[in-house]
Protein backbone atom coordinates (compact mmCIF):
# COMPACT_ATOMS: atom_id res chain seq x y z
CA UNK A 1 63.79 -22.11 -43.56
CA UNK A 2 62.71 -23.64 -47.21
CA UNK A 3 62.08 -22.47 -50.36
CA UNK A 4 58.99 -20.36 -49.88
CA UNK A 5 61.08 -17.99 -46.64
CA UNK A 6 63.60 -18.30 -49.44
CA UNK A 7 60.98 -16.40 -52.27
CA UNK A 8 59.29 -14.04 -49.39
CA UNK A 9 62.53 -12.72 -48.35
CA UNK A 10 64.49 -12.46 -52.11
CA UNK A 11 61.00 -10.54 -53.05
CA UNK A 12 61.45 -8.57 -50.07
CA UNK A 13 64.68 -6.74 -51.00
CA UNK A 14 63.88 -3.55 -53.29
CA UNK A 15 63.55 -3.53 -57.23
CA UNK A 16 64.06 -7.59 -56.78
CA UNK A 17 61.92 -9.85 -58.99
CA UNK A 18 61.08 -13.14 -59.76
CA UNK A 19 62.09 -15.20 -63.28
CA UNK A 20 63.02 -18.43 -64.26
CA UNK A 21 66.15 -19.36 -65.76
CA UNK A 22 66.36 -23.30 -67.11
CA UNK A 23 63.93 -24.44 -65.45
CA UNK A 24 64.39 -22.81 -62.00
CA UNK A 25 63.65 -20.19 -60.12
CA UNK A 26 65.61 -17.19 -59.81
CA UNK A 27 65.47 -13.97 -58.52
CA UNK A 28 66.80 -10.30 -60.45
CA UNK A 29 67.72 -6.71 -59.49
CA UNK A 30 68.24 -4.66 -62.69
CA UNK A 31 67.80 -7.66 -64.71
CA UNK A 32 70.44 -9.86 -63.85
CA UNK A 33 70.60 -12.72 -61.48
CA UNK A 34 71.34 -12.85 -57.73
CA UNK A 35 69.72 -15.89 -56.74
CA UNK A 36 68.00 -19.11 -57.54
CA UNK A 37 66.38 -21.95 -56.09
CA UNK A 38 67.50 -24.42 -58.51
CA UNK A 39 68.74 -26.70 -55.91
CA UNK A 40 65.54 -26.76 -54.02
CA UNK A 41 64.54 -30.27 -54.01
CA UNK A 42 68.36 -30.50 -52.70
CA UNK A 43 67.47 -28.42 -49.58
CA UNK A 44 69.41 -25.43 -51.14
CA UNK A 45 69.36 -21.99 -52.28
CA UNK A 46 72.18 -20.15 -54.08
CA UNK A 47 73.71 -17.07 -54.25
CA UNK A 48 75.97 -14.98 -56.23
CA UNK A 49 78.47 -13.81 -54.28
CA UNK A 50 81.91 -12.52 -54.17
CA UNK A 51 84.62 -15.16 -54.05
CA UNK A 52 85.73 -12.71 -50.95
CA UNK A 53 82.17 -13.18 -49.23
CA UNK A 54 81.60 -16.50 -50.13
CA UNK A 55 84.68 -17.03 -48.13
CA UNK A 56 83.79 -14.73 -45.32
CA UNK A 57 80.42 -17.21 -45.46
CA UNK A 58 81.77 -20.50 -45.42
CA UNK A 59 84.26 -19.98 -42.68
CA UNK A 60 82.18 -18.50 -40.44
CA UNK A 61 79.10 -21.00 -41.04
CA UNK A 62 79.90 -24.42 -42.72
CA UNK A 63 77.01 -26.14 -42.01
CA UNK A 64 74.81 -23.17 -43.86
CA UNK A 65 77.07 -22.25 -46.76
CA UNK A 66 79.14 -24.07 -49.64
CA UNK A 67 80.31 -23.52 -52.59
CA UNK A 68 78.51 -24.57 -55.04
CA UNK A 69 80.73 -27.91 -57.10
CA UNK A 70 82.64 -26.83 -60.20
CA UNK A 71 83.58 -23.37 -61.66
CA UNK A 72 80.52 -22.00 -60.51
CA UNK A 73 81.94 -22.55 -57.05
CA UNK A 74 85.35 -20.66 -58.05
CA UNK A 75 83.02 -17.77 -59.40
CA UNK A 76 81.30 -17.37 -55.90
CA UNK A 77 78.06 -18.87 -56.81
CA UNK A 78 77.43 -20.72 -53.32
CA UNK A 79 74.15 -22.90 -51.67
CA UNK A 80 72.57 -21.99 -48.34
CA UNK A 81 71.45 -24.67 -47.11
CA UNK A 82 67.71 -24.00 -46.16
CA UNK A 83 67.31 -26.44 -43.42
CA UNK A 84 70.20 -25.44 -41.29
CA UNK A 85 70.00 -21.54 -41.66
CA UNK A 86 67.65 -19.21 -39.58
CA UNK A 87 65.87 -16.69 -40.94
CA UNK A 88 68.26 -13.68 -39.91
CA UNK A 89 71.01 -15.94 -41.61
CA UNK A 90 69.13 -16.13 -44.69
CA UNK A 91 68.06 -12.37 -45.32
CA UNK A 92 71.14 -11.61 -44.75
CA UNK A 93 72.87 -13.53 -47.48
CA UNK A 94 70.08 -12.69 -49.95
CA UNK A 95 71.00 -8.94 -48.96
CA UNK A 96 74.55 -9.36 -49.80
CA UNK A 97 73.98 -10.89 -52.84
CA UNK A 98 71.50 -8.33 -53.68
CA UNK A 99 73.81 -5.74 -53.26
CA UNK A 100 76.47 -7.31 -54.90
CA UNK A 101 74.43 -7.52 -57.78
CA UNK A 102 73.54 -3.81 -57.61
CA UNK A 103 76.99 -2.55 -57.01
CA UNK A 104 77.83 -4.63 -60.35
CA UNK A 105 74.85 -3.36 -62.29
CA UNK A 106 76.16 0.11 -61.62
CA UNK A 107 79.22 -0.70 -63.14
CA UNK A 108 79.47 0.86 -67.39
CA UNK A 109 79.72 -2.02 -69.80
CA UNK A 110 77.37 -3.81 -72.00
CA UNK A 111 76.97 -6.78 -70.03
CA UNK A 112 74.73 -4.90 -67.51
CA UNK A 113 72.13 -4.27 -70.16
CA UNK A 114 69.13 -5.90 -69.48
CA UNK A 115 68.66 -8.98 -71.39
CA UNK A 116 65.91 -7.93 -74.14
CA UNK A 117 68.09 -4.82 -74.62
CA UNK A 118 71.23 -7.38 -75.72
CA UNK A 119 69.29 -9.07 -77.53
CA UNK A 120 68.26 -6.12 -79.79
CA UNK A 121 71.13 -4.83 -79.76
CA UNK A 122 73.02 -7.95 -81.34
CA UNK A 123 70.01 -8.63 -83.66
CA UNK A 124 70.61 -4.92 -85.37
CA UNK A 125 74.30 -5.13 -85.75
CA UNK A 126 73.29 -9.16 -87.48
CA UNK A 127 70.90 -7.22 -90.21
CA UNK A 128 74.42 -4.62 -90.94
């Protein structure tokens, strides 16, 4: 697998679109972020996952998934590594991210507003 089976299958997976945050690619559901390929030219994809799935991943395939280095890592952000996983392997990890992200976005609070709607919001309560 590589980057593009990465972008054809994210795409795939309903209400999911491509953006770019920093620089990279990444792919939404609602808005918010459930993967990017910015590890790419590293071989990698990541995901947003569960710390609970991300360990569920990792034990089950090391030589696919990681966590990714740092706190990101602790907060279940994890790579797939492209090269090593098949293409069942792959959709299926983008799906579980995916619907993690959904689940989340169904959650009430304000961080599940859509970005632009945030941003309004905090740039009305500034002008109080």
């Amino acid at each position: 697998m590589d980057a593009n089976d990465f972008r054809r299958i994210a795409l795939a997976l309903e209400g999911a679109e491509e953006s770019s945050h920093m620089g990279s690619p990444d792919f939404r559901v609602g808005g918010r972020i459930f993967a990017t390929l910015a590890s790419a030219k590293k071989d990698y994809g990541n995901l947003m996952l569960t710390l609970e799935q991300q360990g569920v991943f990792v034990e089950e395939l090391p030589e696919v998934f990681a966590p990714i280095a740092g706190g990101w890592g602790r907060m279940g952000m994890t790579h797939i590594r492209l090269g090593a996983a098949t293409e069942d392997v792959l959709a299926g990890a983008l799906r579980t991210a995916w619907k993690a992200r959904v689940e989340k976005n169904k959650k009430p609070g304000r961080k599940n507003r859509p970005t632009a709607e945030r941003n309004l919001a905090a740039k009305t309560r500034r002008k109080k």
